[in-house]
N, C-alpha and C. Protein backbone atom coordinates (compact mmCIF):
# COMPACT_ATOMS: atom_id res chain seq x y z
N UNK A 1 0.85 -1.17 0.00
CA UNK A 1 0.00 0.00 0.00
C UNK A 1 0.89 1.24 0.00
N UNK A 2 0.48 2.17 -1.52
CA UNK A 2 1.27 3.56 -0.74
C UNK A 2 0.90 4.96 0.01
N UNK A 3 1.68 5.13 0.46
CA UNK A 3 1.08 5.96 1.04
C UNK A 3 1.00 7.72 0.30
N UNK A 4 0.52 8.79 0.27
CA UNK A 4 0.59 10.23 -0.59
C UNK A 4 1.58 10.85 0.12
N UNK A 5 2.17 11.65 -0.54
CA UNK A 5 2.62 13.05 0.22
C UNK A 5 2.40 13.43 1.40
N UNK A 6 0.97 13.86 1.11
CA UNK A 6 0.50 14.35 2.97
C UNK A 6 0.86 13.18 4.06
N UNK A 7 0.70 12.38 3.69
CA UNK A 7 0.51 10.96 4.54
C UNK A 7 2.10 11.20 4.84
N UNK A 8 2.89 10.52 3.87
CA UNK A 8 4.14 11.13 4.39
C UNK A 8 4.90 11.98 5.46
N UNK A 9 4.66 13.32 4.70
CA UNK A 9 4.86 14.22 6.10
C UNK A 9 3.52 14.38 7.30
N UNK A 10 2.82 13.85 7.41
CA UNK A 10 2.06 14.01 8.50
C UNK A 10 2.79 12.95 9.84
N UNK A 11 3.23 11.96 9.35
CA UNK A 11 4.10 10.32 9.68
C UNK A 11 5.23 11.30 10.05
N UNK A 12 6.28 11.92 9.30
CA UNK A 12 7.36 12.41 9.64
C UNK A 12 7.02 13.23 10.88
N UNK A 13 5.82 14.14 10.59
CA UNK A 13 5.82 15.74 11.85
C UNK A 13 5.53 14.43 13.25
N UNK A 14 4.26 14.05 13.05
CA UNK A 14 3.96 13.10 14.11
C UNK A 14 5.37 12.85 14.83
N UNK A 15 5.99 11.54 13.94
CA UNK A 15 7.55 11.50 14.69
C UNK A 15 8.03 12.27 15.22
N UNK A 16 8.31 13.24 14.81
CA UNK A 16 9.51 14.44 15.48
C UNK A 16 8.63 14.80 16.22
N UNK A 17 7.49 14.96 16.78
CA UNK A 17 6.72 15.66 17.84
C UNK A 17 6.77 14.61 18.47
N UNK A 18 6.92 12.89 18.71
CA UNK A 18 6.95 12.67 19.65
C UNK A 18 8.24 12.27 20.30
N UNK A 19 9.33 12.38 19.43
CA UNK A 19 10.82 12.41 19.65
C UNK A 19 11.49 13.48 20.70
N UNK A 20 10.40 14.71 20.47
CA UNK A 20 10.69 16.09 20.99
C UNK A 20 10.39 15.99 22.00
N UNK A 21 8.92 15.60 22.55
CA UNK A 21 8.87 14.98 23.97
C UNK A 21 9.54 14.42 24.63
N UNK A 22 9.25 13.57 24.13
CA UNK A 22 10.88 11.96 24.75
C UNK A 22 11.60 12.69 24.96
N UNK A 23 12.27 13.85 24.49
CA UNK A 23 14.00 14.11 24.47
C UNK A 23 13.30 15.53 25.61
N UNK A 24 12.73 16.08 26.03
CA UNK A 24 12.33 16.90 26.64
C UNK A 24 12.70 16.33 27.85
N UNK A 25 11.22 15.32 27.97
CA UNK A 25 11.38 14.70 29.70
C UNK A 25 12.90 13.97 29.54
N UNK A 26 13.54 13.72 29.02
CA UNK A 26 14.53 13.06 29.31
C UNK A 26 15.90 14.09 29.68
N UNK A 27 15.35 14.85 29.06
CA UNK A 27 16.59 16.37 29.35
C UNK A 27 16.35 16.59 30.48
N UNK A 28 15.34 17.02 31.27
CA UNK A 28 14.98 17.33 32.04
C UNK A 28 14.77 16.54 33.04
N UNK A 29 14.87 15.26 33.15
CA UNK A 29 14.36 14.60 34.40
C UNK A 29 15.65 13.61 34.88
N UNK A 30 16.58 12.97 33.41
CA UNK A 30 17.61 12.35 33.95
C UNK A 30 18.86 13.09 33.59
N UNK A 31 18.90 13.96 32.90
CA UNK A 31 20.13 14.61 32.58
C UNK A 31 20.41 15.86 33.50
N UNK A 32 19.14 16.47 34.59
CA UNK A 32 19.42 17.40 35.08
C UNK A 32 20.05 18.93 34.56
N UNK A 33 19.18 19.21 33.20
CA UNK A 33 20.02 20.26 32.25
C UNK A 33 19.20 21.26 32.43
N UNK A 34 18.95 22.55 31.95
CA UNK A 34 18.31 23.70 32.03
C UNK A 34 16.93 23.25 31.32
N UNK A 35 15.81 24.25 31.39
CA UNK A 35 15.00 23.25 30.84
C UNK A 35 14.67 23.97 29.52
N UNK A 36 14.54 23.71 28.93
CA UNK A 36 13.99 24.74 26.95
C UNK A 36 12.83 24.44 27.24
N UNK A 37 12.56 24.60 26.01
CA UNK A 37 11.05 24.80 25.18
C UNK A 37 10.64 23.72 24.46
N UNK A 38 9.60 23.73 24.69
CA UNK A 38 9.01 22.54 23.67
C UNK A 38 9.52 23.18 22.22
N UNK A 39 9.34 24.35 22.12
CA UNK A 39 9.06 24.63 20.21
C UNK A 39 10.94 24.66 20.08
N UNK A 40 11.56 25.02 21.08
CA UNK A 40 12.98 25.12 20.92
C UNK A 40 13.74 23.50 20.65
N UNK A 41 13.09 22.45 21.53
CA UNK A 41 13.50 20.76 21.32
C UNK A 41 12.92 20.29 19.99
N UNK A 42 11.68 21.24 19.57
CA UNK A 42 11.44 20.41 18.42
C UNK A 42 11.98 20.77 17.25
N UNK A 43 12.31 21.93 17.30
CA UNK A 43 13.43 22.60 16.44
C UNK A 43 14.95 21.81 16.10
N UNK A 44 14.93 21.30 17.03
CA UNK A 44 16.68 20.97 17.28
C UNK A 44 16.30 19.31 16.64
N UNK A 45 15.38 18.71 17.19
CA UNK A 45 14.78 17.57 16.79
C UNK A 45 14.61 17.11 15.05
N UNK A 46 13.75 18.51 15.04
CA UNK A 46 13.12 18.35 13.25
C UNK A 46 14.34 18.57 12.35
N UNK A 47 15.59 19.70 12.90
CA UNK A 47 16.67 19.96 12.32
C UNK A 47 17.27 18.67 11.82
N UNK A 48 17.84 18.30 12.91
CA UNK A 48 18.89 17.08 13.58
C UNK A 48 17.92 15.65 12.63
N UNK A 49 17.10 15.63 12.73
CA UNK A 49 16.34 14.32 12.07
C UNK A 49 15.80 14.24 10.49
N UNK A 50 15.50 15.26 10.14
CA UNK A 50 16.00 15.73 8.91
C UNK A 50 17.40 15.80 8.11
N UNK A 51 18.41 16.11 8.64
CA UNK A 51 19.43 16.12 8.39
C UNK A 51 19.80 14.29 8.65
N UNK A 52 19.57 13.75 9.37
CA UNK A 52 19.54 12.06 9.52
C UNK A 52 18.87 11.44 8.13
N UNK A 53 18.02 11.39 8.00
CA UNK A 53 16.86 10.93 7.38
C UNK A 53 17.81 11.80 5.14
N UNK A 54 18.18 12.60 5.50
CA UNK A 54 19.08 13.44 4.14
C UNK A 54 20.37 12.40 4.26
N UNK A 55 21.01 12.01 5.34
CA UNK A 55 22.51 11.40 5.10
C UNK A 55 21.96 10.16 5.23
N UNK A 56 21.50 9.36 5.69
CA UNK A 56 20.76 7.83 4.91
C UNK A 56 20.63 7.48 3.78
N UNK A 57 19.65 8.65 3.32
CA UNK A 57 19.24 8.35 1.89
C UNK A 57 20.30 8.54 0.95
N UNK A 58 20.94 9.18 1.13
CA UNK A 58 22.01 9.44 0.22
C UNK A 58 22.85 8.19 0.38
N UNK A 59 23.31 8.06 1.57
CA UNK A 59 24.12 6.45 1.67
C UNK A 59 23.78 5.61 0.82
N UNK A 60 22.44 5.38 1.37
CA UNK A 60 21.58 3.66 0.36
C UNK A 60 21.61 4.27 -1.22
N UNK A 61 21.36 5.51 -1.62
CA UNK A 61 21.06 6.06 -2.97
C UNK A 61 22.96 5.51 -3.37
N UNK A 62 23.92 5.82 -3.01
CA UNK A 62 25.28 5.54 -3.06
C UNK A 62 25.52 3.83 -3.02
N UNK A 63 24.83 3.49 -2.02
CA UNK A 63 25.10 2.22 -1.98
C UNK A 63 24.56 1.47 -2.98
N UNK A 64 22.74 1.73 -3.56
CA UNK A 64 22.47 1.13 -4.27
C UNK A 64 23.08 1.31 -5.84
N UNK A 65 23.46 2.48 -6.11
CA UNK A 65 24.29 2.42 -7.53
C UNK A 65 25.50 2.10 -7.86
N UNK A 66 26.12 1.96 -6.31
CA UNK A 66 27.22 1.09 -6.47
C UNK A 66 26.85 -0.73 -6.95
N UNK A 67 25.59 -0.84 -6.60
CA UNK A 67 25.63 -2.55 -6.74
C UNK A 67 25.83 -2.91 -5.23
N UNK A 68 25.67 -2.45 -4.25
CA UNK A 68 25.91 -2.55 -2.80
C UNK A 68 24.59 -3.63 -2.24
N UNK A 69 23.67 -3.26 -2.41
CA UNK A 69 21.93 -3.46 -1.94
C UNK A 69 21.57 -4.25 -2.86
């Protein structure tokens, strides 16, 4: 089954909003760090995971035209 565009990024935002949480309470409850912002973690989140999700694809895109995959 595929999925559209919207579907797509709705799946991606979802993720990073609940990554941003996770990494919130976790900043904050076992790391003992200053505390941010929700819109400031999800920033750093959507950045940082985006930029993940860009150096993957490019790997496998590399790997697969090498004959790698």
């Amino acid at each position: 089954m595929e999925a559209g565009l919207l579907a797509g990024f709705g799946g991606w935002f979802a993720v990073t909003a609940a990554l941003a949480i996770a990494a919130l309470v976790t900043r904050r409850l076992l790391l003992d760090r200053p505390w941010l912002s929700g819109v400031a973690m999800f920033g750093w989140v959507a950045l940082h995971g985006t930029l993940a999700v860009v150096s993957v694809g490019t790997l496998a895109g590399i790997g697969l035209y090498a004959g790698i995959g």
